[in-house]
PDB file of N, CA and C in Angstrom:
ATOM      1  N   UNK A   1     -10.090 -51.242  50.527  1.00  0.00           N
ATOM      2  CA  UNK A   1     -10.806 -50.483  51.528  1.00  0.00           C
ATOM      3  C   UNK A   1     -10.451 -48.999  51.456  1.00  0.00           C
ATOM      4  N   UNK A   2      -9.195 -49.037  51.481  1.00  0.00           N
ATOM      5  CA  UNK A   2      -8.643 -47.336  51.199  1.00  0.00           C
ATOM      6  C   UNK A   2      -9.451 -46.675  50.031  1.00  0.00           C
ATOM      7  N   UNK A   3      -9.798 -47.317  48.705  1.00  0.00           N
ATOM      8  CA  UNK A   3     -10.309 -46.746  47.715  1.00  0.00           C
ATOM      9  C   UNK A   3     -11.579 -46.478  47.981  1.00  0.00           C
ATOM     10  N   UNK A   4     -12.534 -47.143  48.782  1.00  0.00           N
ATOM     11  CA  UNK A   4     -13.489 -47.139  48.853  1.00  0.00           C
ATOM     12  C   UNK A   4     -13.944 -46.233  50.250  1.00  0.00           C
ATOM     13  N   UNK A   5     -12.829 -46.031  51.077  1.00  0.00           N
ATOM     14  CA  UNK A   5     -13.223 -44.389  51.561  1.00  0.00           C
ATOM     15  C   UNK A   5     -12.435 -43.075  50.506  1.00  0.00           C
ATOM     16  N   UNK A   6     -12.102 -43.466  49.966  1.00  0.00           N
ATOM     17  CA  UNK A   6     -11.501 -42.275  48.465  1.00  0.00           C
ATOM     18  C   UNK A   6     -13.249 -41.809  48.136  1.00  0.00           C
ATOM     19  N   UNK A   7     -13.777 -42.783  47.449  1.00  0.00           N
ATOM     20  CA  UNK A   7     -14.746 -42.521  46.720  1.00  0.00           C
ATOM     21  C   UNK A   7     -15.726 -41.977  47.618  1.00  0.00           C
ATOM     22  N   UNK A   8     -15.901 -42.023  49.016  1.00  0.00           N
ATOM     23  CA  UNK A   8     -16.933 -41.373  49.725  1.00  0.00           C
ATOM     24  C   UNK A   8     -17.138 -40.614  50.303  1.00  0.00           C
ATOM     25  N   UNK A   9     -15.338 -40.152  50.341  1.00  0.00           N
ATOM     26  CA  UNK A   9     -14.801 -39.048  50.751  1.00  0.00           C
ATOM     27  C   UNK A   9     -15.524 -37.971  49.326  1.00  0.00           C
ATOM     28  N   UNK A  10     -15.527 -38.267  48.104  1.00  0.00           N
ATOM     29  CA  UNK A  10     -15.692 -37.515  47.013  1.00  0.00           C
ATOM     30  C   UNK A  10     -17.360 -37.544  46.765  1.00  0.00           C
ATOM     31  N   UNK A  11     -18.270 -38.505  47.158  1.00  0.00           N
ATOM     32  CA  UNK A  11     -19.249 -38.617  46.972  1.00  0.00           C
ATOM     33  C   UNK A  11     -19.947 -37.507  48.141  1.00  0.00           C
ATOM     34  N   UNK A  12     -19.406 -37.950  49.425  1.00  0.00           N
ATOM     35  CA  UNK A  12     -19.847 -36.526  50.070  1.00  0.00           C
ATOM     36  C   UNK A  12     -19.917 -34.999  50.267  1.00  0.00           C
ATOM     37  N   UNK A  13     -18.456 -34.717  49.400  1.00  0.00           N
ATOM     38  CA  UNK A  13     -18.363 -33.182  48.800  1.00  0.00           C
ATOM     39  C   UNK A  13     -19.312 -33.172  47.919  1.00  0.00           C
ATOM     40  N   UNK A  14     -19.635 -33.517  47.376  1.00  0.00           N
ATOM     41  CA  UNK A  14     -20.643 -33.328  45.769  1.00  0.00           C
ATOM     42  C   UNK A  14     -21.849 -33.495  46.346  1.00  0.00           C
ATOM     43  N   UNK A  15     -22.364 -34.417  47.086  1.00  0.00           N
ATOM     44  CA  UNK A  15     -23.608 -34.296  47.606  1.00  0.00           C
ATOM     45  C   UNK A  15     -23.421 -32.834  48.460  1.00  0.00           C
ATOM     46  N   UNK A  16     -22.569 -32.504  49.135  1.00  0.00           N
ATOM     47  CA  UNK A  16     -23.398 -31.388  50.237  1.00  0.00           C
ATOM     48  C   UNK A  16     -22.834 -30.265  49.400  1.00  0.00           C
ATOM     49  N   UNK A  17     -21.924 -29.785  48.048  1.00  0.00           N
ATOM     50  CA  UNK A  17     -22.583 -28.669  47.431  1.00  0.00           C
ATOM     51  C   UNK A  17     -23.768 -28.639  46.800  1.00  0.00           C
ATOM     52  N   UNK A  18     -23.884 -29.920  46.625  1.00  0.00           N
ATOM     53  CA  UNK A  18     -25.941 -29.714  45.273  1.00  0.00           C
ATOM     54  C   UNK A  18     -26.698 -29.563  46.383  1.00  0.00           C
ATOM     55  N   UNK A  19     -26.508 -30.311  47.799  1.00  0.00           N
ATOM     56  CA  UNK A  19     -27.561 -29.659  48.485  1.00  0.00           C
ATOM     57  C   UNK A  19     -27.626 -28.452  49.090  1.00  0.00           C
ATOM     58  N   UNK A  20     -26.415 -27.856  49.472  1.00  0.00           N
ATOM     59  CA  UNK A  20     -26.156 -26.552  50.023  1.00  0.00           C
ATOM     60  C   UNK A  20     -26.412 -25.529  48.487  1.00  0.00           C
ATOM     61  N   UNK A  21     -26.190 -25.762  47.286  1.00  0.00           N
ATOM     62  CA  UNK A  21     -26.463 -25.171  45.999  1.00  0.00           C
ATOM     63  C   UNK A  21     -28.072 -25.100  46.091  1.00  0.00           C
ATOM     64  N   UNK A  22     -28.838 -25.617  46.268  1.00  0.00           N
ATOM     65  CA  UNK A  22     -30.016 -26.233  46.113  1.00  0.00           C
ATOM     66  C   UNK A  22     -31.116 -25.673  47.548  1.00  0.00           C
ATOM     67  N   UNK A  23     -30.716 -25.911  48.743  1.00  0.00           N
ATOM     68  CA  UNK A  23     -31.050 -24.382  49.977  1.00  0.00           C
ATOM     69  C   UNK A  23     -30.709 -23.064  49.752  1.00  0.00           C
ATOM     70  N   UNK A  24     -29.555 -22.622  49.151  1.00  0.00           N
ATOM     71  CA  UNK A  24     -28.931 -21.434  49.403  1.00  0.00           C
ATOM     72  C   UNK A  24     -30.197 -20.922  47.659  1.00  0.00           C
ATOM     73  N   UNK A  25     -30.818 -21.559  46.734  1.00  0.00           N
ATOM     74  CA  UNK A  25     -31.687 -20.948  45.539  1.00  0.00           C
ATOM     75  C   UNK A  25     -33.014 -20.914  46.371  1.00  0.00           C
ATOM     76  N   UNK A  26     -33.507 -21.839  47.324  1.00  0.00           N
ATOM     77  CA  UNK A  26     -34.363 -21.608  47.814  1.00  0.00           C
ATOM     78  C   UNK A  26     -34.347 -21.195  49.131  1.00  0.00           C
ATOM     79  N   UNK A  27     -33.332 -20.033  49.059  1.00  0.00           N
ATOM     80  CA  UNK A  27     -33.573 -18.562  49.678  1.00  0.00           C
ATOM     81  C   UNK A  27     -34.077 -19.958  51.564  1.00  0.00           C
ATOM     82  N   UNK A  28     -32.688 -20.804  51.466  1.00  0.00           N
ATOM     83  CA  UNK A  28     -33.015 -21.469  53.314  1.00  0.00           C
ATOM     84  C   UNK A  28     -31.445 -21.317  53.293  1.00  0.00           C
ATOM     85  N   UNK A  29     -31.215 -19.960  54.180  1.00  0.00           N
ATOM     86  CA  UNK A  29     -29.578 -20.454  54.323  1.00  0.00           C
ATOM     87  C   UNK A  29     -29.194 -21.526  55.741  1.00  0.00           C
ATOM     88  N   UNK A  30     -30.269 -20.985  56.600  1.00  0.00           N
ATOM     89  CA  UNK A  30     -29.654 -21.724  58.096  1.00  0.00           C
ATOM     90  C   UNK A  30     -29.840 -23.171  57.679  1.00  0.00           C
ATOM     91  N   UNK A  31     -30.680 -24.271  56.898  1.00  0.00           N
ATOM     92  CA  UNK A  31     -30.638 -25.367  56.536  1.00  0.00           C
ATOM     93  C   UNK A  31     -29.399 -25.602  55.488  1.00  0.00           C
ATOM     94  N   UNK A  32     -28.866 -25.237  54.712  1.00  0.00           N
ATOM     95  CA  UNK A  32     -27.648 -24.488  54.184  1.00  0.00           C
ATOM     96  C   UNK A  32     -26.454 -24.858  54.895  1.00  0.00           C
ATOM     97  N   UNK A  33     -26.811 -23.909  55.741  1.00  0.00           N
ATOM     98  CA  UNK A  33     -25.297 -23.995  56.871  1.00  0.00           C
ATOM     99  C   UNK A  33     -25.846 -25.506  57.511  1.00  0.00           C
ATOM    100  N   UNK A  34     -26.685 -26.113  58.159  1.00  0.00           N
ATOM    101  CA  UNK A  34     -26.640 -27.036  58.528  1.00  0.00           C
ATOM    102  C   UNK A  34     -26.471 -29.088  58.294  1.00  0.00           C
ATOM    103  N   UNK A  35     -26.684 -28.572  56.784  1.00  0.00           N
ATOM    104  CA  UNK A  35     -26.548 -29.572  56.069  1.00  0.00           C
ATOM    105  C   UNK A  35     -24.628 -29.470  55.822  1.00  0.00           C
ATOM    106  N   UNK A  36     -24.375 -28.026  55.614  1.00  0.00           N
ATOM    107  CA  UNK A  36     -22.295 -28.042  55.147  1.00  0.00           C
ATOM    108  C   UNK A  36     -22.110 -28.848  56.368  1.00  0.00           C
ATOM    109  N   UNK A  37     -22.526 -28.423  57.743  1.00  0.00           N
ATOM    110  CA  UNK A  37     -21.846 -28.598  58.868  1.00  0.00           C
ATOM    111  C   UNK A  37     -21.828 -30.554  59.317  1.00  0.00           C
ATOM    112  N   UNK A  38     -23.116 -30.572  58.794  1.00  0.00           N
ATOM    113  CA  UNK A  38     -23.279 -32.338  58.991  1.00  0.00           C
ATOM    114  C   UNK A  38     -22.421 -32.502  57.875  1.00  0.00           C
ATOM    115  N   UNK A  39     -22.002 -32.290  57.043  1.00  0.00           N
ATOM    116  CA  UNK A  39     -21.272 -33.274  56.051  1.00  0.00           C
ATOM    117  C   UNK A  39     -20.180 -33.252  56.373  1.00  0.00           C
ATOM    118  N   UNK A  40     -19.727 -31.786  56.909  1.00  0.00           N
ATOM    119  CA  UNK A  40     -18.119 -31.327  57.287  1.00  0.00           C
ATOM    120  C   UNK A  40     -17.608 -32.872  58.273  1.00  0.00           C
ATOM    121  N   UNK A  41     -18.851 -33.126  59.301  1.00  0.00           N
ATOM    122  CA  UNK A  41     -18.168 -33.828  60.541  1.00  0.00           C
ATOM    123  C   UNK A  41     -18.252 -35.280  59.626  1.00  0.00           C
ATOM    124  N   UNK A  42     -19.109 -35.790  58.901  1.00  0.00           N
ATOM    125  CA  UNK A  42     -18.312 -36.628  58.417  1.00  0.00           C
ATOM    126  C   UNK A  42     -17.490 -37.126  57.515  1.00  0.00           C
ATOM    127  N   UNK A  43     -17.503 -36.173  56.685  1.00  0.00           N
ATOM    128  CA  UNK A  43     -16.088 -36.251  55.541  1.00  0.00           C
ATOM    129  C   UNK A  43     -14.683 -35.940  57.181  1.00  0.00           C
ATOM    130  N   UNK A  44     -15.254 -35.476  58.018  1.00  0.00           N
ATOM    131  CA  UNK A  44     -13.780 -35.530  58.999  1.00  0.00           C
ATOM    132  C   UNK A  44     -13.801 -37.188  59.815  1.00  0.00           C
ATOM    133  N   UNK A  45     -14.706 -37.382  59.844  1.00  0.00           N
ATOM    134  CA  UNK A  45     -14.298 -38.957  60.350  1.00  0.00           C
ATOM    135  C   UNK A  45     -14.342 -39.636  59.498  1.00  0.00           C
ATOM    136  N   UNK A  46     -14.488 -39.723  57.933  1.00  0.00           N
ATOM    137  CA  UNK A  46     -13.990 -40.422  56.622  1.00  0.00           C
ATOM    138  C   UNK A  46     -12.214 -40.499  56.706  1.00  0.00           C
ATOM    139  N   UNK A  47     -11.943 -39.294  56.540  1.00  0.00           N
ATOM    140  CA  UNK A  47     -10.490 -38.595  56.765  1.00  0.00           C
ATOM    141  C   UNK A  47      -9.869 -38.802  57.776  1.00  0.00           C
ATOM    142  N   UNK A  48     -10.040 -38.898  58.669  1.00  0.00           N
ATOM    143  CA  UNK A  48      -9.546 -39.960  59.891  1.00  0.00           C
ATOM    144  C   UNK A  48      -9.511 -41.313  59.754  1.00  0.00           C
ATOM    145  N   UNK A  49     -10.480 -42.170  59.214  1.00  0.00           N
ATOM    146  CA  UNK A  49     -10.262 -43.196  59.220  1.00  0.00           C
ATOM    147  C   UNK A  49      -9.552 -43.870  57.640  1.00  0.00           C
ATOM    148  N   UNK A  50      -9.416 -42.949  57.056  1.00  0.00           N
ATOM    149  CA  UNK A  50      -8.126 -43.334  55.743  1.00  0.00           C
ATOM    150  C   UNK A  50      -6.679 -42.838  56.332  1.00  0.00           C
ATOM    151  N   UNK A  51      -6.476 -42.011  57.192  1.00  0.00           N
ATOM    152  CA  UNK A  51      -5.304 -41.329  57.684  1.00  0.00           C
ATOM    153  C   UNK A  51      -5.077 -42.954  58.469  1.00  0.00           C
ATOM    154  N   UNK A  52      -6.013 -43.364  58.946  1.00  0.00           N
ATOM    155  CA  UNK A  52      -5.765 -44.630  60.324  1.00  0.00           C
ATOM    156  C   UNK A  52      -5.409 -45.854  59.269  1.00  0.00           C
ATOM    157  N   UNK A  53      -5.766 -45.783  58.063  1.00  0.00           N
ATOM    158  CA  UNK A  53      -6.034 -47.085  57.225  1.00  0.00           C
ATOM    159  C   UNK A  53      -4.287 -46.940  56.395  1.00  0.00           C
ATOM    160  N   UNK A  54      -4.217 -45.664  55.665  1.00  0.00           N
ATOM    161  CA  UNK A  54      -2.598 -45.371  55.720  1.00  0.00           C
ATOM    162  C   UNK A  54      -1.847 -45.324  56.128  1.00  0.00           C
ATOM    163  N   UNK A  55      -1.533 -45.462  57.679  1.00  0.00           N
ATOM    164  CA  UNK A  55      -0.674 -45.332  58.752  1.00  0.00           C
ATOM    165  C   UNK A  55       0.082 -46.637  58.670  1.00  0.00           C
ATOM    166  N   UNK A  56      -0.281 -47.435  58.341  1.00  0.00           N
ATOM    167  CA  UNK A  56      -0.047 -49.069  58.158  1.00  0.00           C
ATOM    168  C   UNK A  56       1.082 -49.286  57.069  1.00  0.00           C
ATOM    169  N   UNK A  57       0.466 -48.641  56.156  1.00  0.00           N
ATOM    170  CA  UNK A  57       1.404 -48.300  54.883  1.00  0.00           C
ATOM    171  C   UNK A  57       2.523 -47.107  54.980  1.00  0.00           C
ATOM    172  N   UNK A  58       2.422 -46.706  55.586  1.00  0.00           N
ATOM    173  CA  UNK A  58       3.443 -45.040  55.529  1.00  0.00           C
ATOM    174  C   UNK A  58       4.635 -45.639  56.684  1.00  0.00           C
ATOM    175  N   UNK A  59       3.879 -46.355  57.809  1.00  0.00           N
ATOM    176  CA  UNK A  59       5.177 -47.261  58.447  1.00  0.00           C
ATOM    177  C   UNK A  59       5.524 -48.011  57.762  1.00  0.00           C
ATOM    178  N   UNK A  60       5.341 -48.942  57.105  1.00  0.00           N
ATOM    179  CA  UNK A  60       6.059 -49.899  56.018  1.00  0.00           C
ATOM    180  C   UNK A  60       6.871 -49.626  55.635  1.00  0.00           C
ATOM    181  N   UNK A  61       6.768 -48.708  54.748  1.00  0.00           N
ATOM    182  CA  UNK A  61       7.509 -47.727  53.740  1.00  0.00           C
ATOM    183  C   UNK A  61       9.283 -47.162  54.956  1.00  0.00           C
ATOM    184  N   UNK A  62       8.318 -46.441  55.810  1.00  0.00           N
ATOM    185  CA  UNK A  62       9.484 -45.733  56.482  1.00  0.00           C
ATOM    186  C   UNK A  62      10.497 -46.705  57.132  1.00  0.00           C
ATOM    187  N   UNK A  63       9.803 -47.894  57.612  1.00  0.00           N
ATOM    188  CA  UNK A  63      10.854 -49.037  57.908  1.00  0.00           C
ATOM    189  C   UNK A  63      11.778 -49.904  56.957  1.00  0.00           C
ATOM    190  N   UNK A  64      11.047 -49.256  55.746  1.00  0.00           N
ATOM    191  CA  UNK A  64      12.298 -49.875  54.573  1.00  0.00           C
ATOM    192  C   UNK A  64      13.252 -49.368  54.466  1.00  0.00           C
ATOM    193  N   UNK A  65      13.318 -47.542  54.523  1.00  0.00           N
ATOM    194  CA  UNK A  65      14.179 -47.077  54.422  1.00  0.00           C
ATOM    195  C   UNK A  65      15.101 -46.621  55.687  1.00  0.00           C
ATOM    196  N   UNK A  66      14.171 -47.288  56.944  1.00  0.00           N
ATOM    197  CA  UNK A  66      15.731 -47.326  58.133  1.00  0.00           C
ATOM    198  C   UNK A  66      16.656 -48.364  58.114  1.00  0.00           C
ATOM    199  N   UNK A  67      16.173 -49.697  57.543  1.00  0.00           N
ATOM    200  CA  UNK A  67      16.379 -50.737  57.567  1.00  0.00           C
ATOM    201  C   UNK A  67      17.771 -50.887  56.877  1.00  0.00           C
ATOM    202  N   UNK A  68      17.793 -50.175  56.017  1.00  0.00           N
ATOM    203  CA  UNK A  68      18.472 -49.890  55.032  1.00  0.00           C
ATOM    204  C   UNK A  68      20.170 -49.580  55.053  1.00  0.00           C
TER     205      UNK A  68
END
């Protein structure tokens, strides 16, 4: 599951520069800015929910080494 918000985390940068690449040649910046801004909010709740999906693992880890 983690990998598979990896990859969509990366699939959504690349989509919103070709489309922000792709408004900003045809001379539309405010569609431009509005397409960065929709992608921004969800590559941020992608990124939240791998931060939530790692949290699981990063305690693991840290309880091995109190345990210790």
């Amino acid at each position: 599951m983690i990998g598979i918000v990896l990859i969509l985390i990366i699939v959504v940068i690349w989509v919103a520069k070709r489309l922000a690449r792709y408004f900003l040649q045809q001379q539309k910046p405010l569609a431009a800015k509005a397409v960065v801004g929709i992608m921004l909010l969800i590559q941020l709740v992608l990124v939240y929910y791998f931060m939530k999906m790692m949290m699981t693992y990063i305690l693991r880890l840290l309880n091995i080494f109190y345990n210790q």
